[in-house]
N, C-alpha and C. Protein backbone atom coordinates (compact mmCIF):
# COMPACT_ATOMS: atom_id res chain seq x y z
N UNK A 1 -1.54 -4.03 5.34
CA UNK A 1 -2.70 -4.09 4.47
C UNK A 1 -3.24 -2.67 4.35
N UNK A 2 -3.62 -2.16 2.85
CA UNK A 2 -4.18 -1.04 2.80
C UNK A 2 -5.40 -1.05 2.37
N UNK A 3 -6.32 -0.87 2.43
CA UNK A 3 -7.68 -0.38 2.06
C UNK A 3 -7.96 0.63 2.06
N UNK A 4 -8.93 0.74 0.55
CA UNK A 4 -9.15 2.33 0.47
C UNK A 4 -10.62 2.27 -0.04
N UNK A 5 -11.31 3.39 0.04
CA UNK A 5 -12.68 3.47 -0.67
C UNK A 5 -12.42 3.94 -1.97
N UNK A 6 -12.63 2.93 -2.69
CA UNK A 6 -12.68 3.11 -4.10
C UNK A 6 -11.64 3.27 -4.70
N UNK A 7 -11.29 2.93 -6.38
CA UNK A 7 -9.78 2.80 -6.53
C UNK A 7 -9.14 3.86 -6.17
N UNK A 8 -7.83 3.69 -5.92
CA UNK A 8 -6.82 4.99 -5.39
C UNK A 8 -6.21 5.20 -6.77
N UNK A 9 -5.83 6.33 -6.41
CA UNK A 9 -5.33 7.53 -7.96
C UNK A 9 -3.90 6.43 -9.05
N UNK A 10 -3.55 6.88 -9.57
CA UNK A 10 -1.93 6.27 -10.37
C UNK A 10 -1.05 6.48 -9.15
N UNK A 11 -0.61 7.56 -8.63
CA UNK A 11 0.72 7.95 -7.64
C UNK A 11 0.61 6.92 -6.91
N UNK A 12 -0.18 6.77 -6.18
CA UNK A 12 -0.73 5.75 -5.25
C UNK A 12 -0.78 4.17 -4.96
N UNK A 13 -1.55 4.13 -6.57
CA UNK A 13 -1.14 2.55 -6.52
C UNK A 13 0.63 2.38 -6.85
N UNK A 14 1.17 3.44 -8.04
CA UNK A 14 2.60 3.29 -7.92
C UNK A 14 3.65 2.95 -6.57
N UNK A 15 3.25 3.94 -5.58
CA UNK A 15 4.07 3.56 -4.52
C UNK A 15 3.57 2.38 -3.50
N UNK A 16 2.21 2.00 -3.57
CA UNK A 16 2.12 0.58 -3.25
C UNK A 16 3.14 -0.67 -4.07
N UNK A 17 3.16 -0.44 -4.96
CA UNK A 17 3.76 -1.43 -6.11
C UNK A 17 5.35 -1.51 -6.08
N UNK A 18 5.50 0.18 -6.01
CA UNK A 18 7.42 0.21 -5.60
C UNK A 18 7.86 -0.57 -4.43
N UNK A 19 6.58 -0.40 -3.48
CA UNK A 19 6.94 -1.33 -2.00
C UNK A 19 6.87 -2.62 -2.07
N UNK A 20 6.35 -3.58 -3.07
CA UNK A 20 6.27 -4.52 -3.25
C UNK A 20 4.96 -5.21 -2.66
N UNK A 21 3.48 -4.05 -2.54
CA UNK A 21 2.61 -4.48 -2.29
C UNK A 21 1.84 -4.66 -3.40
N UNK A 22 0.83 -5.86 -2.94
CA UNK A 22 0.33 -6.52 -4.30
C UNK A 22 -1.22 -6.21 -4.17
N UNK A 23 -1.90 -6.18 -5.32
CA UNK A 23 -3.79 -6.23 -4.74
C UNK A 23 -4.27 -7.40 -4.71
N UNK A 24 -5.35 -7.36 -3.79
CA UNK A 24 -5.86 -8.49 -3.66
C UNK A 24 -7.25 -8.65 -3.40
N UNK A 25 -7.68 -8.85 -5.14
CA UNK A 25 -8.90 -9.16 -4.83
C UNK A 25 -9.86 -9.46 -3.91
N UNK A 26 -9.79 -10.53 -3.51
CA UNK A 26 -10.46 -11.54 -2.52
C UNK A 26 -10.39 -11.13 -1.22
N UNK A 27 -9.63 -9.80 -0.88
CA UNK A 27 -9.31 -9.00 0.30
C UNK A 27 -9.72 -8.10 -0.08
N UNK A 28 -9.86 -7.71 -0.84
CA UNK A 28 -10.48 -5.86 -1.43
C UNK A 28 -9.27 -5.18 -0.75
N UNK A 29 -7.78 -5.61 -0.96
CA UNK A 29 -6.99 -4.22 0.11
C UNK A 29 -5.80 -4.79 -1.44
N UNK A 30 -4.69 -3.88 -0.37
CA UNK A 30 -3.30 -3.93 -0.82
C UNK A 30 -2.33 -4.50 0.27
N UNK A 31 -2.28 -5.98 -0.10
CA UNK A 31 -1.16 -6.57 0.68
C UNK A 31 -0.23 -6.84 0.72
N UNK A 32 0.76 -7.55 1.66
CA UNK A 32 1.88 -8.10 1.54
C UNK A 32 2.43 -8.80 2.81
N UNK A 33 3.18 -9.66 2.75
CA UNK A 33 3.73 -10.54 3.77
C UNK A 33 4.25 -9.45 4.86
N UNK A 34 4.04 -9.76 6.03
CA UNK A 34 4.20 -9.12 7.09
C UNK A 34 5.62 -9.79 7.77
N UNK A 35 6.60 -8.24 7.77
CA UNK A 35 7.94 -8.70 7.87
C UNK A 35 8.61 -7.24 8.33
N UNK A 36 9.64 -7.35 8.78
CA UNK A 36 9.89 -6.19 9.15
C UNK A 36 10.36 -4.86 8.27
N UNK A 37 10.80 -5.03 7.46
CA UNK A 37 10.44 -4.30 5.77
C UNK A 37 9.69 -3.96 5.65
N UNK A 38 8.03 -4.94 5.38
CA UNK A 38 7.25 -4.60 5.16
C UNK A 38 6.37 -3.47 5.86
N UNK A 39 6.75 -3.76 7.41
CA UNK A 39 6.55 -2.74 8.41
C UNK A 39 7.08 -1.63 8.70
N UNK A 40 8.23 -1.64 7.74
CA UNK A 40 8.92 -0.12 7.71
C UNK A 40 8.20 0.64 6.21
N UNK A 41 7.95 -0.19 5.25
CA UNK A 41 7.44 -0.04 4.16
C UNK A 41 6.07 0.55 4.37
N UNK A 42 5.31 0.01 4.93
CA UNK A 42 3.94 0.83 5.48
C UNK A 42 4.15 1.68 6.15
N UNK A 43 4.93 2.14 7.24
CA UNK A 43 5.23 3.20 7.69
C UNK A 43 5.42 4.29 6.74
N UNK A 44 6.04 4.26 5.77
CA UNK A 44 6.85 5.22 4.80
C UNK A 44 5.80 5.38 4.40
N UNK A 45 5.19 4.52 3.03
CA UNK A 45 3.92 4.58 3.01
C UNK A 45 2.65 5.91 3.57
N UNK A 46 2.72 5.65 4.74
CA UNK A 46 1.41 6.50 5.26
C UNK A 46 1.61 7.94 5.28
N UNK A 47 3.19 7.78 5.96
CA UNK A 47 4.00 9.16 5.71
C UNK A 47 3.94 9.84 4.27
N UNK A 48 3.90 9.20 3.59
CA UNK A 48 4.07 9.79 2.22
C UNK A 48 2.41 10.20 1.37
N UNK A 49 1.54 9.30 2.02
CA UNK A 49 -0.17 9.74 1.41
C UNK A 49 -0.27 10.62 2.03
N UNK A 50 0.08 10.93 3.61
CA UNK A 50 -0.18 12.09 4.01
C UNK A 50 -0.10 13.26 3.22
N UNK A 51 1.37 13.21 2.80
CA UNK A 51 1.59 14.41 1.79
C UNK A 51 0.63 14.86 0.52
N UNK A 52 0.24 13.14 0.16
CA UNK A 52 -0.70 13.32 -1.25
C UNK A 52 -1.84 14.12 -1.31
């Protein structure tokens, strides 16, 4: 799950979306089924905003 303050930029939501994370209203984040993919997927992920 990602949460951010306030919407996040285009790059951003793009590579949420390439990962196959979805938004979710009713959560105010960016989720997705928790799986081991998905947990390598967030990993990459964080690695990669870092850079942003």
């Amino acid at each position: 799950m990602f949460i951010f303050k306030g919407k996040p930029d285009e790059q951003t939501r793009t590579l949420l979306k390439k990962n196959a994370f979805k938004w979710s209203p009713s959560k105010g984040a960016w989720i997705r089924q928790i799986t081991g993919n998905a947990q390598s997927a967030a990993r990459r992920i964080i690695k990669e905003l870092k850079v942003l």
